[in-house]
PDB file of N, CA and C in Angstrom:
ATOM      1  N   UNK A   1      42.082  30.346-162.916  1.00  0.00           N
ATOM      2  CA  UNK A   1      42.039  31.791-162.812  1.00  0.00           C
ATOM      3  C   UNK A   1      41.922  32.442-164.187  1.00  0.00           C
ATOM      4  N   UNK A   2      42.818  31.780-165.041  1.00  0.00           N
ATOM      5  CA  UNK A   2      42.410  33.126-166.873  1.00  0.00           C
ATOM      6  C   UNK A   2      40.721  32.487-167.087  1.00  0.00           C
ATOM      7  N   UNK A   3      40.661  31.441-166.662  1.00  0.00           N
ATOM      8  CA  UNK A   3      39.176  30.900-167.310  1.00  0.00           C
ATOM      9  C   UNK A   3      38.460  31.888-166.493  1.00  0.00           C
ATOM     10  N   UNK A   4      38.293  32.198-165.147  1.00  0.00           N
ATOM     11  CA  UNK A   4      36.825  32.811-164.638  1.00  0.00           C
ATOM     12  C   UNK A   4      37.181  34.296-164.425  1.00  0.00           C
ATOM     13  N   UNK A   5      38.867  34.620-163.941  1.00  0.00           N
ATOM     14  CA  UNK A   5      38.946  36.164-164.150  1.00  0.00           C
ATOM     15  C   UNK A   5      38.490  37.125-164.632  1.00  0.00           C
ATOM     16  N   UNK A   6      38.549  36.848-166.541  1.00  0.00           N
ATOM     17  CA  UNK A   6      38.331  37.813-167.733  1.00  0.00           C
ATOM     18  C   UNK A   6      36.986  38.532-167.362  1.00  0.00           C
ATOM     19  N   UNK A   7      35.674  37.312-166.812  1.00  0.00           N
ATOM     20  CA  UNK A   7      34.336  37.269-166.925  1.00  0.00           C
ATOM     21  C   UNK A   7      33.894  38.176-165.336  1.00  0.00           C
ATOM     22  N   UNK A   8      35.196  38.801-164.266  1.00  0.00           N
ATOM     23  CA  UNK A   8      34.920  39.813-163.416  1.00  0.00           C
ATOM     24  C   UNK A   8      35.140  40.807-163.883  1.00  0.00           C
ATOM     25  N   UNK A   9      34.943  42.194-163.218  1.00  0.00           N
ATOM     26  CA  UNK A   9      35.007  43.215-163.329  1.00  0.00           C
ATOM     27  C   UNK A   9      36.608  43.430-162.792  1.00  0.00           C
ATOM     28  N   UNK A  10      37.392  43.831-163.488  1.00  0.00           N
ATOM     29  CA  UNK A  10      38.702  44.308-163.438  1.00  0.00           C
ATOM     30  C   UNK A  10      39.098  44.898-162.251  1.00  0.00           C
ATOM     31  N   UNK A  11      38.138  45.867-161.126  1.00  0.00           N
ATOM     32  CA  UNK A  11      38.585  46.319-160.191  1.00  0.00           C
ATOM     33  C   UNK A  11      38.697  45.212-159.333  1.00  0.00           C
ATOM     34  N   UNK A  12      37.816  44.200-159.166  1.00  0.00           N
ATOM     35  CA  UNK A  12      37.233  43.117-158.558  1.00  0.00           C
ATOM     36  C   UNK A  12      38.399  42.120-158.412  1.00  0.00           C
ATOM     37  N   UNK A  13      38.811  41.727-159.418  1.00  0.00           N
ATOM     38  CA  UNK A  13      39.609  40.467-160.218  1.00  0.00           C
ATOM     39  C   UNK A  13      40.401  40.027-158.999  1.00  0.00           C
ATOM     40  N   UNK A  14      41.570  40.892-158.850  1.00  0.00           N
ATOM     41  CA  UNK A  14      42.149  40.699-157.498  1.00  0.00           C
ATOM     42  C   UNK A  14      41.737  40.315-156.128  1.00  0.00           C
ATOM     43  N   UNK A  15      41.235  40.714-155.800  1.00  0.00           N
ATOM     44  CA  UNK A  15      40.863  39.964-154.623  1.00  0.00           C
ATOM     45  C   UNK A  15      39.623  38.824-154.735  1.00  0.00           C
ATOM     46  N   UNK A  16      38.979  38.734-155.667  1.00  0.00           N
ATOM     47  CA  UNK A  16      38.389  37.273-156.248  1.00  0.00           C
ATOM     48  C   UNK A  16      39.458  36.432-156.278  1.00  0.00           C
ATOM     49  N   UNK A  17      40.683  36.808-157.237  1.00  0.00           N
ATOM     50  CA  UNK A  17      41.918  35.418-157.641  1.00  0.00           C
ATOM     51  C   UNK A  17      42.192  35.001-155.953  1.00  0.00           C
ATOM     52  N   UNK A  18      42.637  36.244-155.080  1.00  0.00           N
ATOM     53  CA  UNK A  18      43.053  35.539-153.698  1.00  0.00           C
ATOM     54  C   UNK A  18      42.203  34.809-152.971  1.00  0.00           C
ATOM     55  N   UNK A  19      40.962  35.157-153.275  1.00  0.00           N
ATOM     56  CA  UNK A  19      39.883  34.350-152.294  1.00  0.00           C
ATOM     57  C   UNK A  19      40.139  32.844-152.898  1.00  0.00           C
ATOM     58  N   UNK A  20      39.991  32.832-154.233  1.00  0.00           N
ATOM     59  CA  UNK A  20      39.879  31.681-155.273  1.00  0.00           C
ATOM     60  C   UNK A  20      41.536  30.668-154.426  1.00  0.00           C
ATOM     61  N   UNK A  21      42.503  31.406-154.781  1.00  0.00           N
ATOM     62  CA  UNK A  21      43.728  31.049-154.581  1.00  0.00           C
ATOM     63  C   UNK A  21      43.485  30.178-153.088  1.00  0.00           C
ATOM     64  N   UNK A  22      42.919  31.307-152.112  1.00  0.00           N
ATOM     65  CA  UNK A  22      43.115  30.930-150.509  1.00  0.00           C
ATOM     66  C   UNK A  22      42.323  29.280-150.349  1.00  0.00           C
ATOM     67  N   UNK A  23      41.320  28.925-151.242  1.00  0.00           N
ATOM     68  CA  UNK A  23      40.654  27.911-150.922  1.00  0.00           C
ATOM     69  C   UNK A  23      41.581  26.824-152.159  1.00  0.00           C
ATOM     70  N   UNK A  24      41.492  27.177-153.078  1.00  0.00           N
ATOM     71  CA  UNK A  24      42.031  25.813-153.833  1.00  0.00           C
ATOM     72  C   UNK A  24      43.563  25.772-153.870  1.00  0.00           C
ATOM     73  N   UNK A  25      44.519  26.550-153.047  1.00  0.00           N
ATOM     74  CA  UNK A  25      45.893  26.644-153.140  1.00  0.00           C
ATOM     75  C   UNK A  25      45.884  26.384-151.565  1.00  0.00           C
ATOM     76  N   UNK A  26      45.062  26.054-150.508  1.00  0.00           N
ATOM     77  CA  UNK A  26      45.024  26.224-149.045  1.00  0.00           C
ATOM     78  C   UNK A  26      46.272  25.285-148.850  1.00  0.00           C
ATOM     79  N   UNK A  27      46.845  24.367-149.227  1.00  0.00           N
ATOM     80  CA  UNK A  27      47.944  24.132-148.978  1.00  0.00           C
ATOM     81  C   UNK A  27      49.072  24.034-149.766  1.00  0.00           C
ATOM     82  N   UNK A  28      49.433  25.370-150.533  1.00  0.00           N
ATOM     83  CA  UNK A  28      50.659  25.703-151.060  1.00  0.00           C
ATOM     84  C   UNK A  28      50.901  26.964-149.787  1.00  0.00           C
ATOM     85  N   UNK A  29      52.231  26.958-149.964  1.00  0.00           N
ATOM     86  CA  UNK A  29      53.052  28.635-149.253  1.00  0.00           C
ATOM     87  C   UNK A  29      52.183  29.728-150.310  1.00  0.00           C
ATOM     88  N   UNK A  30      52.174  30.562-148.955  1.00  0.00           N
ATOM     89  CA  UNK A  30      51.714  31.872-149.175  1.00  0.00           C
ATOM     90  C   UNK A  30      52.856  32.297-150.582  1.00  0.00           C
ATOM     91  N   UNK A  31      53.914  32.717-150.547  1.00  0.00           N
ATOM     92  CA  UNK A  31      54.547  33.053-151.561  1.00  0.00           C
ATOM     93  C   UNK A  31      54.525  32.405-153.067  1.00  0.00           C
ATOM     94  N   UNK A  32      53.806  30.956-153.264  1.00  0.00           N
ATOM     95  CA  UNK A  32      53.594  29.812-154.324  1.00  0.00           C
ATOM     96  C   UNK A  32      52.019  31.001-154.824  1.00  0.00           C
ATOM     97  N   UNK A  33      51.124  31.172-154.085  1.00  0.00           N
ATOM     98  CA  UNK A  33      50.033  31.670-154.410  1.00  0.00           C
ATOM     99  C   UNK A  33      50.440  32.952-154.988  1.00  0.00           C
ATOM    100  N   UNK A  34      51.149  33.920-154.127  1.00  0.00           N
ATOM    101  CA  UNK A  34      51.755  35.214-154.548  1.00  0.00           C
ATOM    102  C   UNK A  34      52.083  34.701-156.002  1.00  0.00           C
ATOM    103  N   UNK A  35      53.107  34.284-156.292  1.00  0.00           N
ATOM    104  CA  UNK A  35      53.976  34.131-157.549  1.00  0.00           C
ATOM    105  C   UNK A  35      52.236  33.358-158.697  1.00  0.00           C
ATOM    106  N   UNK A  36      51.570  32.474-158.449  1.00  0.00           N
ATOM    107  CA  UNK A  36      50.198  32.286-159.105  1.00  0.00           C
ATOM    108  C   UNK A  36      49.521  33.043-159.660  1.00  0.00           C
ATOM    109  N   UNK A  37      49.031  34.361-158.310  1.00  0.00           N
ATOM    110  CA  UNK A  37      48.430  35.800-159.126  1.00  0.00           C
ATOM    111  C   UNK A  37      49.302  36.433-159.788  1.00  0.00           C
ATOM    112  N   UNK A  38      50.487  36.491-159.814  1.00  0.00           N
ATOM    113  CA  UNK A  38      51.374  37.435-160.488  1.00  0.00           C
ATOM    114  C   UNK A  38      51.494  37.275-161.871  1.00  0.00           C
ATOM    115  N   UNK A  39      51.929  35.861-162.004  1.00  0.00           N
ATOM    116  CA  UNK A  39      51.909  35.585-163.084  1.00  0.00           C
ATOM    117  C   UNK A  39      50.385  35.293-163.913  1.00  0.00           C
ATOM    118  N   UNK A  40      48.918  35.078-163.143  1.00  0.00           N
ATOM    119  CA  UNK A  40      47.924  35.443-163.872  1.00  0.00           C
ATOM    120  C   UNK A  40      47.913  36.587-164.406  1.00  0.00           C
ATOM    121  N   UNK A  41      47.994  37.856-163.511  1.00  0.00           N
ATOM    122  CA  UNK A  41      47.893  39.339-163.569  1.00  0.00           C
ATOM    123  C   UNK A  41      48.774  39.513-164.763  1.00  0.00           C
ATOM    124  N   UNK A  42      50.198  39.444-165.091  1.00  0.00           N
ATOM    125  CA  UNK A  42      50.604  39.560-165.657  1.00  0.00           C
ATOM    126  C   UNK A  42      50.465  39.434-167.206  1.00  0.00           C
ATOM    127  N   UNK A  43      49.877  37.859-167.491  1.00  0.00           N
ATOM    128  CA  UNK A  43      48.702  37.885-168.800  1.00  0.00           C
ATOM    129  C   UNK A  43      48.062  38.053-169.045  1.00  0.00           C
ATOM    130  N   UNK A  44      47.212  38.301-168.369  1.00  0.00           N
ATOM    131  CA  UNK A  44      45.752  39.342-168.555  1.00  0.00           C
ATOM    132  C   UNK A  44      45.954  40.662-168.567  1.00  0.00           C
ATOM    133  N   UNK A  45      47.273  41.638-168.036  1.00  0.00           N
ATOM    134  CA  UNK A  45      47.813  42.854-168.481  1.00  0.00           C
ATOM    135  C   UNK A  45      47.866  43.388-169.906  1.00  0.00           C
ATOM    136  N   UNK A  46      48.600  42.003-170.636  1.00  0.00           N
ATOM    137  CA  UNK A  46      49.428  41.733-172.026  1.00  0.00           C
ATOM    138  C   UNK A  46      48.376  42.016-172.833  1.00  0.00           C
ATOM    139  N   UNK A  47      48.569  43.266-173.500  1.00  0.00           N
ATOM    140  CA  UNK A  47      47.890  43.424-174.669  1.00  0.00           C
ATOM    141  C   UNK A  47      47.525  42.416-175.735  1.00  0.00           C
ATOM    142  N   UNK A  48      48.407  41.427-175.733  1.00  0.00           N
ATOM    143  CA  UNK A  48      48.879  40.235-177.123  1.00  0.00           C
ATOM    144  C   UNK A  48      47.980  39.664-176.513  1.00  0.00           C
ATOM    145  N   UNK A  49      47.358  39.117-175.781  1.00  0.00           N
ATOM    146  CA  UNK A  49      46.133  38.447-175.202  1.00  0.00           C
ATOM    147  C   UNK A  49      45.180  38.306-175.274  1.00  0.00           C
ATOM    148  N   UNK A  50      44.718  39.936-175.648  1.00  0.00           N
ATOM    149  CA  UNK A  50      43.384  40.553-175.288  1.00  0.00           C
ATOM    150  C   UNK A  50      41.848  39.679-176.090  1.00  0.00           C
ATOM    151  N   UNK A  51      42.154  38.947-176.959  1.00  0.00           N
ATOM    152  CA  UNK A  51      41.201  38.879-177.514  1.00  0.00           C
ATOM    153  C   UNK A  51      41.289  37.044-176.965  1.00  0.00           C
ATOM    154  N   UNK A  52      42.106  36.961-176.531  1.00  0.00           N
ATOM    155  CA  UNK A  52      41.770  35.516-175.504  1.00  0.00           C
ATOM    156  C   UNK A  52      41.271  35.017-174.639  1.00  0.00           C
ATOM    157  N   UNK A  53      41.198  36.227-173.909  1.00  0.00           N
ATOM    158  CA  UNK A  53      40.953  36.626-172.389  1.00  0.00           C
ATOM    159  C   UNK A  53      39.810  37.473-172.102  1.00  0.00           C
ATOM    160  N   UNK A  54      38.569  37.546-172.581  1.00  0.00           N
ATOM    161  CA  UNK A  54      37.178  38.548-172.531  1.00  0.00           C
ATOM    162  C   UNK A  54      36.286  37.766-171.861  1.00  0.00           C
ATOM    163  N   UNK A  55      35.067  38.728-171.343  1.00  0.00           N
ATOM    164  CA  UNK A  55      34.711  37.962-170.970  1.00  0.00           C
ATOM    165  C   UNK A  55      33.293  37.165-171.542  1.00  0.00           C
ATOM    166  N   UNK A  56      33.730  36.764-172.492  1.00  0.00           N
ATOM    167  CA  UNK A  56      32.902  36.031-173.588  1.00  0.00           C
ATOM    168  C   UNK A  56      33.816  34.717-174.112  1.00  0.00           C
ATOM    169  N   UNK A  57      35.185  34.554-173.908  1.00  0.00           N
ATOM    170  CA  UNK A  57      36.207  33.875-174.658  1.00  0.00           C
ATOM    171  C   UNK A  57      35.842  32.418-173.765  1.00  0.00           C
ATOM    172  N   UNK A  58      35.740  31.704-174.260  1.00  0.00           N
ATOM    173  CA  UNK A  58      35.788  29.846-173.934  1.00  0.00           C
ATOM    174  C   UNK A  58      37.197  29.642-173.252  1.00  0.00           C
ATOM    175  N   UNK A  59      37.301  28.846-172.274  1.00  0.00           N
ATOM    176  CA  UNK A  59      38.006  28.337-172.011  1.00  0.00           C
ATOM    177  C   UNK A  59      39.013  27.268-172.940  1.00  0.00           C
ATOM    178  N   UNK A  60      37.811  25.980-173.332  1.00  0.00           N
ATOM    179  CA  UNK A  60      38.004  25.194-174.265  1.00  0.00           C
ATOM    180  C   UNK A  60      37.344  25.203-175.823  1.00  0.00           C
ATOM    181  N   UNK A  61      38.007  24.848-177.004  1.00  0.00           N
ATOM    182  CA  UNK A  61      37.014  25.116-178.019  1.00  0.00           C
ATOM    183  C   UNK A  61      37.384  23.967-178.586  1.00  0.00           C
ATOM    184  N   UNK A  62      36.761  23.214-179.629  1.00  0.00           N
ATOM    185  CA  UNK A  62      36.716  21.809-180.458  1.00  0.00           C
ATOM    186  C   UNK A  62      37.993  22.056-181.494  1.00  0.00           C
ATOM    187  N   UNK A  63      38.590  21.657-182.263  1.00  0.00           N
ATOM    188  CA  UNK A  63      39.674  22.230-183.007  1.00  0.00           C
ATOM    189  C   UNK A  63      39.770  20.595-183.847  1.00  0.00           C
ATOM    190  N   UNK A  64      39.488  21.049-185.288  1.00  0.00           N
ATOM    191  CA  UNK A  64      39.714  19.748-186.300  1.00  0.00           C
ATOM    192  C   UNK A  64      40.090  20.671-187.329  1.00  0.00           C
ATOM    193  N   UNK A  65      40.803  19.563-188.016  1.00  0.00           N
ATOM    194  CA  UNK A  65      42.134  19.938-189.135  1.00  0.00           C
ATOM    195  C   UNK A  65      42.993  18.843-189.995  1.00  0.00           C
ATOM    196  N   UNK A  66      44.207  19.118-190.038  1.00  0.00           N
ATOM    197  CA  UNK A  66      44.687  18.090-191.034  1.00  0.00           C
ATOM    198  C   UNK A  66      46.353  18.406-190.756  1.00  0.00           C
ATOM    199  N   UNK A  67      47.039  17.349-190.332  1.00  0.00           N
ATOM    200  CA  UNK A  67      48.505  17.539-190.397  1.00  0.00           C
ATOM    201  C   UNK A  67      48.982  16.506-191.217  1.00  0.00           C
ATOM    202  N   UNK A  68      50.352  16.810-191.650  1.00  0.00           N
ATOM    203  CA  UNK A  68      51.045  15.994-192.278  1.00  0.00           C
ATOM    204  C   UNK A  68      51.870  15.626-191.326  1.00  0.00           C
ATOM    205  N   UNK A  69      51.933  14.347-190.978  1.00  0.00           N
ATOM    206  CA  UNK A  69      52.929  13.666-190.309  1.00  0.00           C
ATOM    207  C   UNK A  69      54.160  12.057-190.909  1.00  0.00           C
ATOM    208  N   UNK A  70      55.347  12.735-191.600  1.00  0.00           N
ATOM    209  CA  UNK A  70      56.042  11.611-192.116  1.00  0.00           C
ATOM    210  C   UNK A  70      55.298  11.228-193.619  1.00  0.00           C
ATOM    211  N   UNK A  71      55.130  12.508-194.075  1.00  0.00           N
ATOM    212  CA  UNK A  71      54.596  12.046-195.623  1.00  0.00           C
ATOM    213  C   UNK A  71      52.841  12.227-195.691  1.00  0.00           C
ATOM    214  N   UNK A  72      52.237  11.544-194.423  1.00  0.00           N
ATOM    215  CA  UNK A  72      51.018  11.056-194.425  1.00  0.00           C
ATOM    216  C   UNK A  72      49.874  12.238-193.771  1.00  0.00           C
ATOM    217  N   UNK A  73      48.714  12.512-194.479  1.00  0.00           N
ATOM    218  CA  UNK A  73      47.578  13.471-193.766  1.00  0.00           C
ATOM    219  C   UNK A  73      47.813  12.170-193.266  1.00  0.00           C
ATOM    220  N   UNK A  74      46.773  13.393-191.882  1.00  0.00           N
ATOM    221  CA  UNK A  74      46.733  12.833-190.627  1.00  0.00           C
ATOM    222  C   UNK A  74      45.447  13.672-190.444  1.00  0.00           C
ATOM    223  N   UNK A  75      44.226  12.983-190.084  1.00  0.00           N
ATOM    224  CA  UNK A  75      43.245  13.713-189.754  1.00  0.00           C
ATOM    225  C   UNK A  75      43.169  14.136-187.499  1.00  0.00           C
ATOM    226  N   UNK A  76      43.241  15.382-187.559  1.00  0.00           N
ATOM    227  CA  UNK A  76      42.995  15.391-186.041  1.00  0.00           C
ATOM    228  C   UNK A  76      41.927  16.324-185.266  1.00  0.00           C
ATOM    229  N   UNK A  77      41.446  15.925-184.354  1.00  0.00           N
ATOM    230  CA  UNK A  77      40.062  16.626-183.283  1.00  0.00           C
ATOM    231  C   UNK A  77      40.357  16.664-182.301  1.00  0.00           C
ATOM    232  N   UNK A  78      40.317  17.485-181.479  1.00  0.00           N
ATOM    233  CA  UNK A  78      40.250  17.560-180.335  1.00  0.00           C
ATOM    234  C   UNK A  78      39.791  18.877-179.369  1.00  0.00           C
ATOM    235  N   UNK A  79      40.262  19.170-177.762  1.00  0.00           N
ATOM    236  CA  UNK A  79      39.717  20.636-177.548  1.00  0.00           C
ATOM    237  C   UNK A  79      41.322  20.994-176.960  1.00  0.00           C
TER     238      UNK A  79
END
């Protein structure tokens, strides 16, 4: 749901997540799905988000860098 939400139209969103919900949640409780959109809705509300959540933003992105682990670089990649 944050992956394909952002990329509807905001009036829309809602009843897309339930349709979405009704087929790939078809066997959780109605109230498991409730509490699902809520807490989607709820981060996609959050201002602190906003630039996570557009509908241009990747789901996944490549991410390489360098940690120190126990003294030692550590080269790491991943998404």
């Amino acid at each position: 749901l944050l992956q394909m939400l952002p990329g509807i139209a905001e009036a829309e969103r809602r009843d897309a997540a339930e349709r979405y919900l009704k087929r790939a949640g078809a066997q959780w409780p109605e109230t498991e799905r409730d509490k699902a959109l809520a807490s989607v809705a709820t981060i996609l509300a959050d201002s602190r988000f906003d630039q996570l959540f557009t509908p241009n933003s990747r789901a996944e992105v490549a991410v390489m860098g360098s940690l120190e682990v126990k003294g030692k670089l550590r080269s790491i990649s991943g998404k």
